[in-house]
C-alpha atoms as a PDB file:
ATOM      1  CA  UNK A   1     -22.190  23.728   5.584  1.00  0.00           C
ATOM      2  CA  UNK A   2     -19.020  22.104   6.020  1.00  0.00           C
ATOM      3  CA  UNK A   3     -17.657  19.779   8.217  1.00  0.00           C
ATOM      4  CA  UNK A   4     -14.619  19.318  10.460  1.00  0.00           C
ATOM      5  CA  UNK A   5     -13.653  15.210  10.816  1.00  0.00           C
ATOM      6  CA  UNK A   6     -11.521  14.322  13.442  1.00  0.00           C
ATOM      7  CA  UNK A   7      -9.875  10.803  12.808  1.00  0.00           C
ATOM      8  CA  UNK A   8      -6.132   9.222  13.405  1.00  0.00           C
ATOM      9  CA  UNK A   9      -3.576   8.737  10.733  1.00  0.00           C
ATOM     10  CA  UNK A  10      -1.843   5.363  10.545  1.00  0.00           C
ATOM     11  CA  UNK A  11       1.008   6.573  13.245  1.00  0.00           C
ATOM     12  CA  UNK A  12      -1.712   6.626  15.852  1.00  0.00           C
ATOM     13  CA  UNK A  13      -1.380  10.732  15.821  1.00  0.00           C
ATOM     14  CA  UNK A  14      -4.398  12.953  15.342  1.00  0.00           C
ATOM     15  CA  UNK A  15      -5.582  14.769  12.321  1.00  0.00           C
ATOM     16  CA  UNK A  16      -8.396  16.514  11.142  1.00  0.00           C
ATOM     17  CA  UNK A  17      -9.944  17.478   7.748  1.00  0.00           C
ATOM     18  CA  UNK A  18     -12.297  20.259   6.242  1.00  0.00           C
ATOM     19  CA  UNK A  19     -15.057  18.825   4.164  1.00  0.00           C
ATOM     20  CA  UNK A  20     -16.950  20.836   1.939  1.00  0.00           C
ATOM     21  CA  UNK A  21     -20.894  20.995   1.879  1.00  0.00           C
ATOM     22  CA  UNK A  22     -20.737  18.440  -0.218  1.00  0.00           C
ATOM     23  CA  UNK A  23     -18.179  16.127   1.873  1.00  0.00           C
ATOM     24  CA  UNK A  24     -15.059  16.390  -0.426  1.00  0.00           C
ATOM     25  CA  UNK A  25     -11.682  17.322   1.478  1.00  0.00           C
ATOM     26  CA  UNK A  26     -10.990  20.824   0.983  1.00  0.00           C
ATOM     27  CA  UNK A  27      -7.886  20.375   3.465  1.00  0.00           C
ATOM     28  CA  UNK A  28      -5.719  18.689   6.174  1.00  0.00           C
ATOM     29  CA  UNK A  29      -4.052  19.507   9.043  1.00  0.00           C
ATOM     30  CA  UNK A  30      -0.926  18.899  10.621  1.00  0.00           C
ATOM     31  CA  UNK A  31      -0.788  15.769  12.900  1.00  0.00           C
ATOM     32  CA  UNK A  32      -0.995  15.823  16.832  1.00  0.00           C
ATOM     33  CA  UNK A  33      -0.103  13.609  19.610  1.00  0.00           C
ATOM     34  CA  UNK A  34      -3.344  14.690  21.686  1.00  0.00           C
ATOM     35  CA  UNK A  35      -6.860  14.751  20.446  1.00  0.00           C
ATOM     36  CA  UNK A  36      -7.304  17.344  22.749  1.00  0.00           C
ATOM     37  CA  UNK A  37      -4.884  19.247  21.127  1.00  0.00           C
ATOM     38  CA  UNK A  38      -6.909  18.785  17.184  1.00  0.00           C
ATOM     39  CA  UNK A  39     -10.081  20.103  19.074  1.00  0.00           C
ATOM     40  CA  UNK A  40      -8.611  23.000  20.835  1.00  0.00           C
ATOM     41  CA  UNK A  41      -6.850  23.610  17.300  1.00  0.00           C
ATOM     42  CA  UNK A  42     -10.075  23.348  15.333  1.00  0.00           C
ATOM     43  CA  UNK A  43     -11.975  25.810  17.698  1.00  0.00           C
ATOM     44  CA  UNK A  44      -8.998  28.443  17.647  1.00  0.00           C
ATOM     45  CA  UNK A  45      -9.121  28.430  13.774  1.00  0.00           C
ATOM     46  CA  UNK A  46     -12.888  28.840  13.912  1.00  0.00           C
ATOM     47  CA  UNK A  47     -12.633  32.040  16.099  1.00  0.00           C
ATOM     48  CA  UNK A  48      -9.901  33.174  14.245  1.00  0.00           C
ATOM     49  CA  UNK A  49     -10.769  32.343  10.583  1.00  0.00           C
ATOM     50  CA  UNK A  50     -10.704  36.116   9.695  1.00  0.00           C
ATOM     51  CA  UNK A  51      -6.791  36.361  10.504  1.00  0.00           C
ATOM     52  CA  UNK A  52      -6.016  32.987   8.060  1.00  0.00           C
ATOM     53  CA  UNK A  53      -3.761  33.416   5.605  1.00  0.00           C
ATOM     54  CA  UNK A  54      -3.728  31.500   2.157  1.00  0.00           C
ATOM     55  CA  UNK A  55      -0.122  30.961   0.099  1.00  0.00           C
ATOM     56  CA  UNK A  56      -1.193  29.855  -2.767  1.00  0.00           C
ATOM     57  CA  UNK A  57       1.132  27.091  -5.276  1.00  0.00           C
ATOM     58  CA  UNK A  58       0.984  25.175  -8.160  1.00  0.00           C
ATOM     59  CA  UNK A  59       3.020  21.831  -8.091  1.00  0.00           C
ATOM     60  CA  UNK A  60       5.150  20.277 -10.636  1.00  0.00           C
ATOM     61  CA  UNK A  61       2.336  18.460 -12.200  1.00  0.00           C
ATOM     62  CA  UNK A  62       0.514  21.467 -12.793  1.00  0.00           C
ATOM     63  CA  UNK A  63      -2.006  21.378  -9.550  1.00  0.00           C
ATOM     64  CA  UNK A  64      -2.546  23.976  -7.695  1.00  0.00           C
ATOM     65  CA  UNK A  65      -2.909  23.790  -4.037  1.00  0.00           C
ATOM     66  CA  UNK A  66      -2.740  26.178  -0.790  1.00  0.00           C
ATOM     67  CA  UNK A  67      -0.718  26.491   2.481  1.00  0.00           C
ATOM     68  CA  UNK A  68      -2.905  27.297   5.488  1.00  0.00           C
ATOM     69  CA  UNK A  69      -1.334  29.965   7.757  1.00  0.00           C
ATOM     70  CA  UNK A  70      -3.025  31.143  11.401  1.00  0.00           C
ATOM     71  CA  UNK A  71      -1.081  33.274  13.632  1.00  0.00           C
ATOM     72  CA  UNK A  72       1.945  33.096  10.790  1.00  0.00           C
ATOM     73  CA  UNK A  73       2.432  29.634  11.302  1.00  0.00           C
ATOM     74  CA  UNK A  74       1.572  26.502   9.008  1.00  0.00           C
ATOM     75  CA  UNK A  75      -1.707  25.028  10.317  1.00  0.00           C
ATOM     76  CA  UNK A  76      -2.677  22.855   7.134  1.00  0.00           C
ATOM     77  CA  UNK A  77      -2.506  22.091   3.411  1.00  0.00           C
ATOM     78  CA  UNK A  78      -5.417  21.594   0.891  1.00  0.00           C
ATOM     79  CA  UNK A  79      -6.046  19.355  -1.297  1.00  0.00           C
ATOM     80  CA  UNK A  80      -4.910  19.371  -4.936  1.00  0.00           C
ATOM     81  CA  UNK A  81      -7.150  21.544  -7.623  1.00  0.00           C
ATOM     82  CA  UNK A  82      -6.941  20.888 -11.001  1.00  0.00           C
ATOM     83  CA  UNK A  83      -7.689  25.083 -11.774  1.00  0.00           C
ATOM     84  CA  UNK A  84      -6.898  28.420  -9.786  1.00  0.00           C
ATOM     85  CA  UNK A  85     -10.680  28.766  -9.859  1.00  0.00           C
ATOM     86  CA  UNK A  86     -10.933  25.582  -8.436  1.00  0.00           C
ATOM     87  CA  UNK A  87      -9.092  26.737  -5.692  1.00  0.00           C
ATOM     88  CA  UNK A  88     -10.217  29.969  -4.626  1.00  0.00           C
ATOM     89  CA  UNK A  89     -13.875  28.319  -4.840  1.00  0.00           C
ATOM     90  CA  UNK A  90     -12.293  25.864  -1.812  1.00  0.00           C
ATOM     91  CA  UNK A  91     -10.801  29.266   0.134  1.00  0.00           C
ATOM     92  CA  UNK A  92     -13.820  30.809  -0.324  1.00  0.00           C
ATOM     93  CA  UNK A  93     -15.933  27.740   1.032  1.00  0.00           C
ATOM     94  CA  UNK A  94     -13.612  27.837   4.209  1.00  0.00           C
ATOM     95  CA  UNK A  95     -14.259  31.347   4.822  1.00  0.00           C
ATOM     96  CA  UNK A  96     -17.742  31.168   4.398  1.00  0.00           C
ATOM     97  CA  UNK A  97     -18.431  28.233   6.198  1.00  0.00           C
ATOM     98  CA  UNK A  98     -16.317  26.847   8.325  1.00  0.00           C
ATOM     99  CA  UNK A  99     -16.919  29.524  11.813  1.00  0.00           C
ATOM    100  CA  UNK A 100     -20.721  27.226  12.076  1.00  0.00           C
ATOM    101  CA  UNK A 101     -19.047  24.372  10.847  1.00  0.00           C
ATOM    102  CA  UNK A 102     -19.596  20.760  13.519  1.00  0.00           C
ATOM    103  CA  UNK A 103     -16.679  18.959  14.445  1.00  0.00           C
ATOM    104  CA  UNK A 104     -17.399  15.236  13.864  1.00  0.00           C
ATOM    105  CA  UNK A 105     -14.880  12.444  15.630  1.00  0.00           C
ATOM    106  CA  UNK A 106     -14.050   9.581  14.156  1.00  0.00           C
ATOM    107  CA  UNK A 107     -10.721   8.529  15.772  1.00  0.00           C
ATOM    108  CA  UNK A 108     -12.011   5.675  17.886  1.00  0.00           C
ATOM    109  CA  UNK A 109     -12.904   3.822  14.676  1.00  0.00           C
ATOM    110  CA  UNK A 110     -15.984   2.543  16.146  1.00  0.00           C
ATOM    111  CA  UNK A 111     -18.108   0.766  13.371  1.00  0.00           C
ATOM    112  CA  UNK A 112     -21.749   2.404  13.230  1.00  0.00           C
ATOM    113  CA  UNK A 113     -23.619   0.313  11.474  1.00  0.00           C
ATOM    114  CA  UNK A 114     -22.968  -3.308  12.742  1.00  0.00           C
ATOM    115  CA  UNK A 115     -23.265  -6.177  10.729  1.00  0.00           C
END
């Protein structure tokens, strides 16, 4: 099962990414002020994961990628998939997974395992 990982981007705002069963980014939200606001974002897509909608690209390079839509508005963008299968495989790993997915916060950047 997948993973959602909490953790702040280098302008001190909050972010959080999907991680597949196997702990590779499958995508990335948008950034928020509040961590309050990522967790309360998190759960809503969790109850609401059957209402997501996937727009689906392929960049200039050749990669293809997705948009994340909930409620009609842009909620978070994947990664970058070298095939179209590659990419559904990744939708269909959020759908799947991510309504019993943990939430796992790393934004305090609080060392573990001490030296």
């Amino acid at each position: 099962m997948g993973a959602f990982v909490i953790s702040k981007r280098f302008n001190d705002e909050y972010k959080f990414v999907f991680t597949s069963r196997k702990g590779k980014a499958i995508f990335t939200s948008l950034s928020y002020e509040l961590k309050f606001e990522c967790e309360e974002d998190i759960e809503k897509f969790k109850l609401n994961i059957e209402s997501a909608d996937f727009l689906k690209f392929k960049s200039n390079n050749g990669k293809y990628f997705f948009k994340l839509l909930l409620s009609g508005e842009h909620f978070a963008t994947s990664r970058k998939y070298t095939t179209q299968l590659r990419l559904q495989k990744g939708i269909d790993e959020i759908v799947k997974y991510a309504s019993q997915s943990e939430i796992l916060d790393f934004s305090e950047n609080n060392f573990i395992f001490l030296d």
